[in-house]
N, C-alpha and C. Protein backbone atom coordinates (compact mmCIF):
# COMPACT_ATOMS: atom_id res chain seq x y z
N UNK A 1 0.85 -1.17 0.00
CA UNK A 1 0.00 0.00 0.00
C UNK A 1 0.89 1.24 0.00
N UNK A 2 0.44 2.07 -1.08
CA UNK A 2 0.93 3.19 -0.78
C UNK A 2 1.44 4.08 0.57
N UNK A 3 2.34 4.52 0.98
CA UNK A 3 2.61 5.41 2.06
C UNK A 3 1.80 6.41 2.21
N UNK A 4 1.55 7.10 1.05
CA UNK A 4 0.88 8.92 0.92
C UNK A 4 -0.89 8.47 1.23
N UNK A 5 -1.35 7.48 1.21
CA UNK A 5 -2.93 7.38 1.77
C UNK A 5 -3.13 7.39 2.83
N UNK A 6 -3.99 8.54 2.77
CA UNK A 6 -4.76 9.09 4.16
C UNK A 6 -4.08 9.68 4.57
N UNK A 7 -2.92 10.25 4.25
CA UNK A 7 -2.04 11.83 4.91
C UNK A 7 -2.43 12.96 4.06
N UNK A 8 -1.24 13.92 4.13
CA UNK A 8 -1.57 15.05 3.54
C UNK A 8 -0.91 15.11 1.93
N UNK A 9 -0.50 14.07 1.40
CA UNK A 9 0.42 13.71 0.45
C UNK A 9 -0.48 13.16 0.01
N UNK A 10 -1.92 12.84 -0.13
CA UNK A 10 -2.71 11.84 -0.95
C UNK A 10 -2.90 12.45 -1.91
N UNK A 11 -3.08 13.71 -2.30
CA UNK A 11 -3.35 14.16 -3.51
C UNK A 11 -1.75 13.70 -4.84
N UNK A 12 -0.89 14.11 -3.84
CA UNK A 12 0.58 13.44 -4.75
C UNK A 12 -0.37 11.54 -5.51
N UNK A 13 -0.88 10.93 -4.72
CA UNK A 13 -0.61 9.08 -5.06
C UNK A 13 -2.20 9.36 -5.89
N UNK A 14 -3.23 10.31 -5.90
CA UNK A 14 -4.29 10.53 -6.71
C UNK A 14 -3.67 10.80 -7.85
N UNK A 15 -2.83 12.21 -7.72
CA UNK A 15 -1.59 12.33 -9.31
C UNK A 15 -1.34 11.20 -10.14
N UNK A 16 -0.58 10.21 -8.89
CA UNK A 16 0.22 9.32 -10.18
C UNK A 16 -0.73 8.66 -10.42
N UNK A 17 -1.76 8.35 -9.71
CA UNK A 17 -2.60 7.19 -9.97
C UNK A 17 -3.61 7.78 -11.32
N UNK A 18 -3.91 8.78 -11.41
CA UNK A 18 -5.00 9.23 -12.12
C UNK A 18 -3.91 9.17 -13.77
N UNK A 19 -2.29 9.61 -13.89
CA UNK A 19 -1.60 9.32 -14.72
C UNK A 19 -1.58 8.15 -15.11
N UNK A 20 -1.77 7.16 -14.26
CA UNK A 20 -1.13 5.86 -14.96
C UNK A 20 -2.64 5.42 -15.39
N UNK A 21 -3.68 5.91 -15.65
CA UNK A 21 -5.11 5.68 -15.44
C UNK A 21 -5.16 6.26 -16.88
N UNK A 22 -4.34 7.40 -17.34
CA UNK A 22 -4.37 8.27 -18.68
C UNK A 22 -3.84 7.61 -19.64
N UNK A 23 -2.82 6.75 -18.99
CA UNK A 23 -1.66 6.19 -19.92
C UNK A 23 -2.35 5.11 -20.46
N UNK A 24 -3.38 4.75 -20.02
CA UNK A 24 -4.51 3.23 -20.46
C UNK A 24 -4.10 1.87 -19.56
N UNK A 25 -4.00 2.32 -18.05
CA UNK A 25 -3.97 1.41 -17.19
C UNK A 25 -5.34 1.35 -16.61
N UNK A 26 -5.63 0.32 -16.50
CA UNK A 26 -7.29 -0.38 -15.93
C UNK A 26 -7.15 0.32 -15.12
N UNK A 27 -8.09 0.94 -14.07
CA UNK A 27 -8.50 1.47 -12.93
C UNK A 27 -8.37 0.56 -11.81
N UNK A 28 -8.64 -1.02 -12.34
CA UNK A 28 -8.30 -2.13 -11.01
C UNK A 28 -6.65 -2.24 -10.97
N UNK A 29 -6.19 -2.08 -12.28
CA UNK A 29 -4.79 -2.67 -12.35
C UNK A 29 -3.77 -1.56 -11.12
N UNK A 30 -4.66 -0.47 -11.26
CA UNK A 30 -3.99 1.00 -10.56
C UNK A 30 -4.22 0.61 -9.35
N UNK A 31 -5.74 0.42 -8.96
CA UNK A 31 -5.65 -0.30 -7.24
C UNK A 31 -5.09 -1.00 -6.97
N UNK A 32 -4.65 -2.29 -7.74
CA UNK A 32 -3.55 -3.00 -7.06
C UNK A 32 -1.91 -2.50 -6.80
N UNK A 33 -1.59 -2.30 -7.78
CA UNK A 33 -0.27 -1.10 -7.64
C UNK A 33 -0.11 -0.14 -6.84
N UNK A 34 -1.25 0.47 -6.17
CA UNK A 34 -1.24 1.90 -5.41
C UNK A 34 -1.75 1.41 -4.33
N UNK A 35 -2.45 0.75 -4.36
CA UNK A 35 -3.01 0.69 -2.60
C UNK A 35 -3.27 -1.16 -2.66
N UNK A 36 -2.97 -1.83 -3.20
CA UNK A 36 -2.10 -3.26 -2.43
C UNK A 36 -3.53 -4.44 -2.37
N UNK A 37 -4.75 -3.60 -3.42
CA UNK A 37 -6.10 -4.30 -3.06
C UNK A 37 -5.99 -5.78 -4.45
N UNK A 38 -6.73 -6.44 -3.29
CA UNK A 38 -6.57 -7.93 -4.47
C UNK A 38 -7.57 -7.87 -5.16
N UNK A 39 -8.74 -7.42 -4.55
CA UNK A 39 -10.12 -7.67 -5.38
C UNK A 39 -10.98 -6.19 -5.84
N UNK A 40 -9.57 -5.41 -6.51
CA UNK A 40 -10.04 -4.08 -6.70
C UNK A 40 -10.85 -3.55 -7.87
N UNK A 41 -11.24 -3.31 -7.92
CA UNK A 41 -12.75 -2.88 -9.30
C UNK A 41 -12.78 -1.64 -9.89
N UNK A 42 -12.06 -0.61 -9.14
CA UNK A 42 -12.19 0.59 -9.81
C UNK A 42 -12.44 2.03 -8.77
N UNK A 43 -13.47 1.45 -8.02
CA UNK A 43 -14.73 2.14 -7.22
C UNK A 43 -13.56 3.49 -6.12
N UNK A 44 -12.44 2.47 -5.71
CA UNK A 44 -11.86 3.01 -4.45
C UNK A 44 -10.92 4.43 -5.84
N UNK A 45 -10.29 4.08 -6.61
CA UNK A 45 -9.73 4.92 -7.54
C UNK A 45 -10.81 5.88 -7.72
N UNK A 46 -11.62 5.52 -8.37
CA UNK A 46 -12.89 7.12 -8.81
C UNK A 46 -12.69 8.09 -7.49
N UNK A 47 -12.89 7.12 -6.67
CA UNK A 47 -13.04 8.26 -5.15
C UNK A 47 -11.87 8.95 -4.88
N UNK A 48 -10.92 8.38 -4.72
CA UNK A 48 -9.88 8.97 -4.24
C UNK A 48 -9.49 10.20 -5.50
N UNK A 49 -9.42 9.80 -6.87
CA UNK A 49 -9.10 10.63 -7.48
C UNK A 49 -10.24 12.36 -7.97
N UNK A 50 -11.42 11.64 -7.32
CA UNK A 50 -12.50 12.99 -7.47
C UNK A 50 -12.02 13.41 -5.89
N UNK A 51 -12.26 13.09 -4.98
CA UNK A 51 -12.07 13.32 -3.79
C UNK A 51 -10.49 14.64 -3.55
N UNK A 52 -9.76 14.15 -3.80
CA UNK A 52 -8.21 14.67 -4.30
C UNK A 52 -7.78 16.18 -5.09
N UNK A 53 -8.39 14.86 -6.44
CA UNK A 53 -8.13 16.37 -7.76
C UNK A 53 -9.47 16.60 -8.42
N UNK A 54 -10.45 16.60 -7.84
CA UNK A 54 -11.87 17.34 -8.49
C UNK A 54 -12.27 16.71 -9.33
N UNK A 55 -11.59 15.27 -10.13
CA UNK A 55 -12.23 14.79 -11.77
C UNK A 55 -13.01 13.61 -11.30
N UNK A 56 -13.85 13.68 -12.13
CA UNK A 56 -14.83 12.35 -11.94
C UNK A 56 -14.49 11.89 -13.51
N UNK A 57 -14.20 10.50 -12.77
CA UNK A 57 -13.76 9.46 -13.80
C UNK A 57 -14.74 8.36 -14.55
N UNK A 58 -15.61 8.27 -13.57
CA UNK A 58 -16.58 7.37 -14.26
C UNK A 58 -17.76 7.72 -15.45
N UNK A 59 -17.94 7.22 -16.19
CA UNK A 59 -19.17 7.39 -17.30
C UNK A 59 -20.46 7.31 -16.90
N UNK A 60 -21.30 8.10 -16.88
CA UNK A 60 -22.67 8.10 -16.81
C UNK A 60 -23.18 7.27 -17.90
N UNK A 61 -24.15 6.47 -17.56
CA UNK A 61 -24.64 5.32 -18.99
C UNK A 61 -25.93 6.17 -19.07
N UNK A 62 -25.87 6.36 -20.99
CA UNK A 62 -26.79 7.19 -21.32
C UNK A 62 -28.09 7.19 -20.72
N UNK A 63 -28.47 5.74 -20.46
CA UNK A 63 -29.94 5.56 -20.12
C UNK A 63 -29.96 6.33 -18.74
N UNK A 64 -29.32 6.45 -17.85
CA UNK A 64 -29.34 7.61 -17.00
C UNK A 64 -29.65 8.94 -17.33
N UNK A 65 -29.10 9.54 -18.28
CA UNK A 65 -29.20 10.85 -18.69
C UNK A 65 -30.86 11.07 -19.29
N UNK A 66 -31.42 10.33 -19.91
CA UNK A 66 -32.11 10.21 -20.64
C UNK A 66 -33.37 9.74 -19.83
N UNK A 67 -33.23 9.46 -18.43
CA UNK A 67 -34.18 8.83 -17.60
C UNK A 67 -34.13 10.52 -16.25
N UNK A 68 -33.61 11.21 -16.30
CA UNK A 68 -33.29 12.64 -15.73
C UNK A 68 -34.11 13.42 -16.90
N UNK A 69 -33.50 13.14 -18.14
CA UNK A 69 -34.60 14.37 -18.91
C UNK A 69 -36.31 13.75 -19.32
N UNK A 70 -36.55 12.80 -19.14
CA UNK A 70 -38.04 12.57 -19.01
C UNK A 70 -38.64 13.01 -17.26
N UNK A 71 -37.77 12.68 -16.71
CA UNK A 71 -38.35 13.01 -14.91
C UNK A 71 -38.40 14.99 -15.19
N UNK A 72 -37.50 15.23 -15.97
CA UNK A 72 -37.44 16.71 -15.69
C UNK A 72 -38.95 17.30 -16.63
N UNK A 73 -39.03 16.25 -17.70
CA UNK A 73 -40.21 16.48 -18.70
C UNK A 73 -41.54 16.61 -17.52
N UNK A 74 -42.01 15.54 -17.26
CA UNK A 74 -43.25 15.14 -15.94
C UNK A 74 -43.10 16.39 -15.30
N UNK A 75 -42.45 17.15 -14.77
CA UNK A 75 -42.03 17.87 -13.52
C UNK A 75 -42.79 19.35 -14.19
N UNK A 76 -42.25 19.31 -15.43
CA UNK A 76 -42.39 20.56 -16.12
C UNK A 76 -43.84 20.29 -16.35
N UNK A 77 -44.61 19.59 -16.51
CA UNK A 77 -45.97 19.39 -16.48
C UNK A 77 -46.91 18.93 -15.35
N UNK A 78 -46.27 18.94 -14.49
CA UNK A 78 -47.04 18.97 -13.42
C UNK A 78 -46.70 18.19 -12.95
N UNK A 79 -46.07 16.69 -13.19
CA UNK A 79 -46.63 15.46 -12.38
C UNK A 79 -45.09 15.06 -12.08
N UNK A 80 -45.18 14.59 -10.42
CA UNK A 80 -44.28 14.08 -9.85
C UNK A 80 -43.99 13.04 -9.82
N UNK A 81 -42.68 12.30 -10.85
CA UNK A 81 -42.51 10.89 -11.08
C UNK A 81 -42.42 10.22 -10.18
N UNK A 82 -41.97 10.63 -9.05
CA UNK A 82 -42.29 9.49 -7.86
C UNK A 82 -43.29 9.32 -6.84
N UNK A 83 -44.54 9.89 -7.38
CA UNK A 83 -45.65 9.64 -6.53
C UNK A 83 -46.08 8.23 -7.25
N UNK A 84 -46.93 7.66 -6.24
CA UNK A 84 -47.91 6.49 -6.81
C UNK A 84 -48.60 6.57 -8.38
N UNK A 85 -48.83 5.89 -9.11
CA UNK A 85 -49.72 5.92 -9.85
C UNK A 85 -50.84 5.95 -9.25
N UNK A 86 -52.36 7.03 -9.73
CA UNK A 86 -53.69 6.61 -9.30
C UNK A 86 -54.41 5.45 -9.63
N UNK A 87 -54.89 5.09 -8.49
CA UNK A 87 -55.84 3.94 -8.62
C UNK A 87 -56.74 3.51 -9.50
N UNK A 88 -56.52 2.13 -10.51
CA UNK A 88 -57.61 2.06 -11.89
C UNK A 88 -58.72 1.36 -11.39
N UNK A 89 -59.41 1.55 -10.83
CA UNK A 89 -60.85 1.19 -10.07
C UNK A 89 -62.16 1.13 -11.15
């Protein structure tokens, strides 16, 4: 495991890590190298490197975006997507 995690030097091991992340190193391959994790996925890198240096690394999947601009559609017309549907009686 890195030395510089969780001191005041973490933004330095976000640096290299977010570099070797540019260079087209997997995001797991970087957790294992930087902080010593066996069963690393990505998740702990996004954080540390938004957390650190301000960038968010991960991709929004369109169907997200696209599920925000219909909720924003409803809203603009009145109706609040997360109330109940009314009752078909």
């Amino acid at each position: 495991m890195d030395p510089r995690l969780g001191t005041a030097d973490e933004h330095l091991l976000a640096r290299d890590m977010y570099h070797e992340w540019l260079n087209g190193v997997p995001k797991s391959v970087v957790e294992q190298r930087f902080l010593g994790t066996s069963r690393a996925h990505g998740k702990r890198f996004s954080t540390i490197v938004r957390n650190q240096l301000g960038i968010d690394t991960e991709k929004q999947h369109p169907l997200v975006a696209e599920n925000e601009r219909l909720r924003r559609l409803l809203r603009g017309h009145g109706i609040n997507p997360d109330s109940d549907p009314p009752d078909q009686a």
